[in-house]
Every structure is written in C-alpha cells, then in structure tokens.
Protein backbone atom coordinates (compact mmCIF):
# COMPACT_ATOMS: atom_id res chain seq x y z
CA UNK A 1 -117.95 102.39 7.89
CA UNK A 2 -117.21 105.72 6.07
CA UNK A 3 -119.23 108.61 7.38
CA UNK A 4 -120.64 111.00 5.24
CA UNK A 5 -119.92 114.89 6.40
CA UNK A 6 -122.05 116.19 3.22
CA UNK A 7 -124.47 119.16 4.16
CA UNK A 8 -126.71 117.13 3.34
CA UNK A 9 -126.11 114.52 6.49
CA UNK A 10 -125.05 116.99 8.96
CA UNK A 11 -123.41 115.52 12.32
CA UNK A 12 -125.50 117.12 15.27
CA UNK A 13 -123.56 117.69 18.34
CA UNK A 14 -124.76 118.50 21.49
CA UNK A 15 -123.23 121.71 23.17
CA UNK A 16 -120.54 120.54 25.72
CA UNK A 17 -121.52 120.86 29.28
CA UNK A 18 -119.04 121.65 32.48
CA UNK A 19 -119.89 118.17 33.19
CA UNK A 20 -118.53 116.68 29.46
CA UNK A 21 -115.03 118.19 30.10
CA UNK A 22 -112.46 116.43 30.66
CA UNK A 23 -109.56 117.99 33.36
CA UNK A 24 -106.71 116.06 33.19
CA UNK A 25 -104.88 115.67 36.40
CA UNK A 26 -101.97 115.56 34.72
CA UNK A 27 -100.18 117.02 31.77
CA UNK A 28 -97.76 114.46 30.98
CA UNK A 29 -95.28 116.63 32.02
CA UNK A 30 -91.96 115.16 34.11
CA UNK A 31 -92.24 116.72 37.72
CA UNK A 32 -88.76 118.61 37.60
CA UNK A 33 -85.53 118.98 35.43
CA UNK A 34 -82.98 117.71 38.08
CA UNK A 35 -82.81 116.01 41.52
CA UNK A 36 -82.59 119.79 43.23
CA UNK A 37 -85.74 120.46 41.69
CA UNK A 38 -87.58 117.49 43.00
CA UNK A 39 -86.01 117.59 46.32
CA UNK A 40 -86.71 121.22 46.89
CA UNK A 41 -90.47 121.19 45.78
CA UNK A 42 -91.00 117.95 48.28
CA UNK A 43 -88.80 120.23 51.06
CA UNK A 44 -90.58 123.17 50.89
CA UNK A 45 -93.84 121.46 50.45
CA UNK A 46 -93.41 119.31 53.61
CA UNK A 47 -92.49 122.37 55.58
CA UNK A 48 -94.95 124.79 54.82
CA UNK A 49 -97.78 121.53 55.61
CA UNK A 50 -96.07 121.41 58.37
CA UNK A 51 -96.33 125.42 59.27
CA UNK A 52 -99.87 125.45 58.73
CA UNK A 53 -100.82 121.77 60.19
CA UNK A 54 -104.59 122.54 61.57
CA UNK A 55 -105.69 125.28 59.62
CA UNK A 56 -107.71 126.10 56.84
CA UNK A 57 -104.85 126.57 54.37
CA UNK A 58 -104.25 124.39 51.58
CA UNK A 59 -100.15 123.76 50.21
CA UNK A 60 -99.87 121.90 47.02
CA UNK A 61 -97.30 121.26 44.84
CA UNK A 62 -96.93 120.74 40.56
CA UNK A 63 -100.64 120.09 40.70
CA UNK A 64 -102.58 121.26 37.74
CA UNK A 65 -104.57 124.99 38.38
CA UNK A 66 -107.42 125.48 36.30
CA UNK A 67 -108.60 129.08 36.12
CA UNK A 68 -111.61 129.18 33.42
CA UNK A 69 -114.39 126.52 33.47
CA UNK A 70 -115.10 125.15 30.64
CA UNK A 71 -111.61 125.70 29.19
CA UNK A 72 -109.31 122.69 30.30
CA UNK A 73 -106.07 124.30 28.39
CA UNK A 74 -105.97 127.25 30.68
CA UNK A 75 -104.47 125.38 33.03
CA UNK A 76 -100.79 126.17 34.91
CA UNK A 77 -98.93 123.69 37.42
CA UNK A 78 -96.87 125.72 40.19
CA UNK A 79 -93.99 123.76 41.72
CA UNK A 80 -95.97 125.18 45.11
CA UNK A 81 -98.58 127.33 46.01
CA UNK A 82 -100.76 127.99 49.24
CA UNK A 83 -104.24 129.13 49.21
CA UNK A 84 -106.01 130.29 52.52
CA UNK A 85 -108.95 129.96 53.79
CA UNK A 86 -109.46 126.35 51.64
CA UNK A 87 -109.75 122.99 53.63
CA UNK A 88 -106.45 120.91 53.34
CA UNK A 89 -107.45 117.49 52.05
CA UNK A 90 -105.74 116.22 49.19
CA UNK A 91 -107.04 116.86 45.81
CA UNK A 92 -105.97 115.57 41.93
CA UNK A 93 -106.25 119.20 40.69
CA UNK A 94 -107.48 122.66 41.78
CA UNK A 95 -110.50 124.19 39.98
CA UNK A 96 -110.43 127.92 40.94
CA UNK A 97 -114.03 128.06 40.11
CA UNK A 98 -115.30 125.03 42.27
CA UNK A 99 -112.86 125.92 45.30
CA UNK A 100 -114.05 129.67 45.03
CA UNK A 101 -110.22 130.59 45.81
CA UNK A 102 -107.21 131.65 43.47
CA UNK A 103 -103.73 130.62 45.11
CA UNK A 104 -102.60 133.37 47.62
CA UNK A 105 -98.64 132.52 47.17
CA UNK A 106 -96.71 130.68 44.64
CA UNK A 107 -93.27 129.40 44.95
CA UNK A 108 -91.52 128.79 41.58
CA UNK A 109 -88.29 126.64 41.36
CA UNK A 110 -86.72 128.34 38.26
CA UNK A 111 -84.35 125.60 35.43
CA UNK A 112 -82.81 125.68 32.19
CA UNK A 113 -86.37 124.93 30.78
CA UNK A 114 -88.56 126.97 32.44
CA UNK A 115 -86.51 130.46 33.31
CA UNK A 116 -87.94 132.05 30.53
CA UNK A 117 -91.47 131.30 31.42
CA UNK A 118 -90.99 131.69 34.95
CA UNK A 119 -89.97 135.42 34.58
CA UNK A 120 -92.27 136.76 32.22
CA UNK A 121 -94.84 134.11 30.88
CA UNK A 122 -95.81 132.71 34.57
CA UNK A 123 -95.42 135.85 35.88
CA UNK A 124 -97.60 137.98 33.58
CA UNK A 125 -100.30 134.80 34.40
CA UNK A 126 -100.24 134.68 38.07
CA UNK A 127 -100.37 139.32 38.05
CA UNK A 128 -103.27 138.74 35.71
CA UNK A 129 -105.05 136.31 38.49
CA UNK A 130 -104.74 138.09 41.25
CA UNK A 131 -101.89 136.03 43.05
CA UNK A 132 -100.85 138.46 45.71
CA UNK A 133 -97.48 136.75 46.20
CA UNK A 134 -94.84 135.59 43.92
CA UNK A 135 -91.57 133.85 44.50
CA UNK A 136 -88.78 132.80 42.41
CA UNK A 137 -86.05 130.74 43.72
CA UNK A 138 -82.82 129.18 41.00
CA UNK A 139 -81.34 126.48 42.89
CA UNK A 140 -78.41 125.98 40.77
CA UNK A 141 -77.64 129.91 41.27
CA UNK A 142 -77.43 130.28 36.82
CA UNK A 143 -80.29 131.62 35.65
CA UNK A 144 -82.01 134.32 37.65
CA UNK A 145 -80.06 137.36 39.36
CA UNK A 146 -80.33 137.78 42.29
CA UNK A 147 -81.21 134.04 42.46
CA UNK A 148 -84.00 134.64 44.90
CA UNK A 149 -87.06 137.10 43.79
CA UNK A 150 -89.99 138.34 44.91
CA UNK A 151 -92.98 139.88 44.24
CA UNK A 152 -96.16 141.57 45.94
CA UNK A 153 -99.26 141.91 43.40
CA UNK A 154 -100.53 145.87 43.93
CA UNK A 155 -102.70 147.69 41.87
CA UNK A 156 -103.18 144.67 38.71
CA UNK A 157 -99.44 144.12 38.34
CA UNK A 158 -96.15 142.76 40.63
CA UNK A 159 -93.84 145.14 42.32
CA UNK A 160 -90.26 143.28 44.32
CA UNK A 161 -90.18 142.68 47.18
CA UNK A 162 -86.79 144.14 48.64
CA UNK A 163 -84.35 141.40 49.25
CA UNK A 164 -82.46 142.71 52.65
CA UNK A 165 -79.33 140.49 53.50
CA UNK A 166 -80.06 137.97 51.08
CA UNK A 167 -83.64 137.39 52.65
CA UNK A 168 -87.39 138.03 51.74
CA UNK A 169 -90.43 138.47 53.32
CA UNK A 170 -93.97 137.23 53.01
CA UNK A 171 -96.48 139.41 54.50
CA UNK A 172 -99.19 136.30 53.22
CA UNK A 173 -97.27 133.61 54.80
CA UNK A 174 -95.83 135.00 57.56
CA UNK A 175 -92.16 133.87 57.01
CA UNK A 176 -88.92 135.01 56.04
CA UNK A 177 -87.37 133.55 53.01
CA UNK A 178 -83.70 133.05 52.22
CA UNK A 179 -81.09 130.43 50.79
CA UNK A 180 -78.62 127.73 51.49
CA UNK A 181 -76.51 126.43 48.80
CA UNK A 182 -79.35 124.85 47.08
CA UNK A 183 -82.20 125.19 49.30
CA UNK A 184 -84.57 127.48 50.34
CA UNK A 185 -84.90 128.43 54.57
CA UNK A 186 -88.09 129.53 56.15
CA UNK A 187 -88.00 131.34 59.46
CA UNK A 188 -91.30 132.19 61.28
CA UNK A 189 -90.71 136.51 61.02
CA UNK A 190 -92.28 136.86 64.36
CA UNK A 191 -89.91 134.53 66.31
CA UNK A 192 -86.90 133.82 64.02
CA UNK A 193 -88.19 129.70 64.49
CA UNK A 194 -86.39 128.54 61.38
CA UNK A 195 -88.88 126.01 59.93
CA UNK A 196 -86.73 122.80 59.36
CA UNK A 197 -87.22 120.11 56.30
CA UNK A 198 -88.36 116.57 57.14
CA UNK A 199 -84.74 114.99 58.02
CA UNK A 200 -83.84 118.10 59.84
CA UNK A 201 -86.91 118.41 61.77
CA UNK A 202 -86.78 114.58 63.00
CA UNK A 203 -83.06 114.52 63.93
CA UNK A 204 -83.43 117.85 66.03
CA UNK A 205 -86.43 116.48 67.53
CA UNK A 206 -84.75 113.60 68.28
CA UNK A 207 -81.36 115.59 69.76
CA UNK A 208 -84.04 117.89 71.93
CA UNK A 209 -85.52 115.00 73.22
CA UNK A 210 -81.56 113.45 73.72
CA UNK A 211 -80.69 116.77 75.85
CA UNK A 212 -83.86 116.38 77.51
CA UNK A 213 -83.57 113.91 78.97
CA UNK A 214 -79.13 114.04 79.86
CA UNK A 215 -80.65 117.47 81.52
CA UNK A 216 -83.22 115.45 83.59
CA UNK A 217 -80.70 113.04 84.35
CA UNK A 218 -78.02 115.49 85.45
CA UNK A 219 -80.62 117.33 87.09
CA UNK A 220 -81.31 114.30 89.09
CA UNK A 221 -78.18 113.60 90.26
CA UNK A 222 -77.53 116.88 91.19
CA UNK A 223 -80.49 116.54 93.56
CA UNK A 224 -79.12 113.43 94.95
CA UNK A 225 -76.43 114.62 95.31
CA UNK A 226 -76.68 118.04 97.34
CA UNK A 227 -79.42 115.56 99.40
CA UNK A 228 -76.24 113.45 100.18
CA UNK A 229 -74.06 116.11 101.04
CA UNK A 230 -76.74 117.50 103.20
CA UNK A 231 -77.27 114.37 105.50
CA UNK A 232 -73.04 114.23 105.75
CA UNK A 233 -73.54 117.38 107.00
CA UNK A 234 -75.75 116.50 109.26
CA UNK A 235 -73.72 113.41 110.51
CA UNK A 236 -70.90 115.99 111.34
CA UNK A 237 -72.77 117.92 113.11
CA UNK A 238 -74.24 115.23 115.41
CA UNK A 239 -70.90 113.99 115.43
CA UNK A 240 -69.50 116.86 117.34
C-alpha cells in the first residue's frame, strides 16, 4: 500500500534512543589484505594476551571502536589495541562510552590499501582521542619509511618515538619493539625476555623442558657415578 508523505499525513517518529541503535559488530570489511597481515595481527595479538595473562588489561584485535554514542558511523577497527585498567573477557565491539576507557596503545599493520589512512587519516583520529601510543609497522617493508614508527600522544597531538637500532619503545606497554623479516619482536625492556609467538613459545617450552630433564638425567648419573667411584675407593683402601 502506497503511503502518503503529504503535510497533510505527516509520519511521526519517535526520537531514537541509545537503546534503538544499532552497532554493528562488524563492518563487512575483509580482516587483512594478505596472509602477513592476518598472521601478524593473530601473532602479536596472542603475545601481548599472553604478556598481560591475569591482569586488568584488555588486547583486541580488528574489532570495531565506537567513540560517540549515539553515532554508530564513528566507528574505527585497529588491527590491535590494548586498553588498561578494563577486564579481559571477550567482547563483539568496544563502546568507549560504556567501558569508560579509550585504547591506551594501538598497533597498526600498514598495506597497499590502508597506508594512506594509516599515516594521516588514523593517525589524526587516534591524536584527536587521546591514544597515548601509536605504532605503525609495514610488513612487506614498501610503504612506510622507516618501516617501523612510532608515536607518543603529548600535549593534543603525536610526537616519534626515536627508533634506536632499528627498535622502539613503549613506555605504556612496557616492551621494546623491533622487526624480523616480516614480523614484529617484543622484548620485556626490563629483562630483554623476548616475548615469543604461539609456535615459538610451545616449541621452546617444549626444548626447556627437553634440556631439563637431559640436565636431571646427567645430573643423576653424575651422582651415581662419583658415589661409585667413592665406594672403589673405599674398597682400595680396605684392600691395603
């Protein structure tokens, strides 16, 4: 049936509410451009969860921000960001307004598609929301130079962080931040513990354990064997 939008049969609607909204949890968006992308979000997001296992710090990764209630287009979805002082059970998006918190740090994996807002679009966003910590990364080592970036948020606006040796650091996170081939490497700053990716971190956990336990098992024939030695000893002596 045809509906008639004279002034004369106006269509009332009722002021939308927070609770009309709808907040995608998704933008239909594909996750990354290549294979390096997607393997070096799920790396990086794996070992920073792992870093901060048992505290109040939440890691996510391309999950939707939304930064103005009411507004579900002002919206941005960092390949990964941390936010401390937030519990970390999973979520479907974050709502700066509900969880009271901004992201602290944000990690952005830079492509042929999104250099350009990575730099200057992204950027601009996360200065103008207070993200104290900024970080771009180009896996492929072709868009960005240097190919790792960062940046501290002072004063309303981002200032580098100096990149000594080839390696940043995050006051926020407390890690250093540098580069293999395509990766990115996290060392704890305070001990120099490099913090390992999922495959890495089981098969030297599984080596450790390996030396472990050839050490215990040297160790124990080493005992035997000085406790043999020591009752041959004795035999000679008795002996003469």
């Amino acid at each position: 049936m045809a509906v008639n939008y004279a002034p004369n049969n106006p269509i009332k609607l009722r002021p939308a509410t927070p609770g009309d909204i709808d907040y995608p949890s998704s933008d239909g968006e594909q996750m990354a451009e290549t294979d390096y992308h997607v393997t070096l979000i799920a790396y990086v997001l794996a070992m920073l969860r792992t870093f901060f296992e048992g505290q109040e710090v939440y890691v996510g990764a391309n999950m939707l921000v939304y930064y103005e209630e009411g507004d579900p287009t002002q919206r941005v979805a960092p390949d990964t960001f941390i936010v401390f002082g937030a519990s970390p059970h999973k979520r479907r998006s974050w709502f700066t307004w509900k969880e009271g918190k901004k992201p602290d740090v944000i990690f952005e994996f830079t492509s042929r598609g999104t250099q350009s807002e990575d730099r200057w679009t992204k950027k601009g966003l996360y200065a103008w929301l207070g993200v104290q910590e900024y970080f771009l990364f180009d896996p492929l080592d072709e868009y960005l130079k240097p190919r790792l970036q960062g940046f501290n948020w002072v004063d309303g606006d981002y200032q580098a962080i100096p990149l000594v040796e080839g390696k940043l650091k995050s006051e926020m996170l407390g890690l250093t931040i540098g580069s293999e081939a395509d990766m990115i490497k996290l060392w704890e700053t305070k001990t120099g513990k490099e913090l390992l990716p999922p495959n890495k971190e089981t098969t030297a956990r599984r080596a450790a354990e390996v030396a472990w336990r050839t050490a215990e098992a040297r160790a124990d024939a080493a005992e035997a064997e000085v406790t043999r030695l020591r009752a041959e000893l004795e035999r000679l002596k008795r002996k003469q």
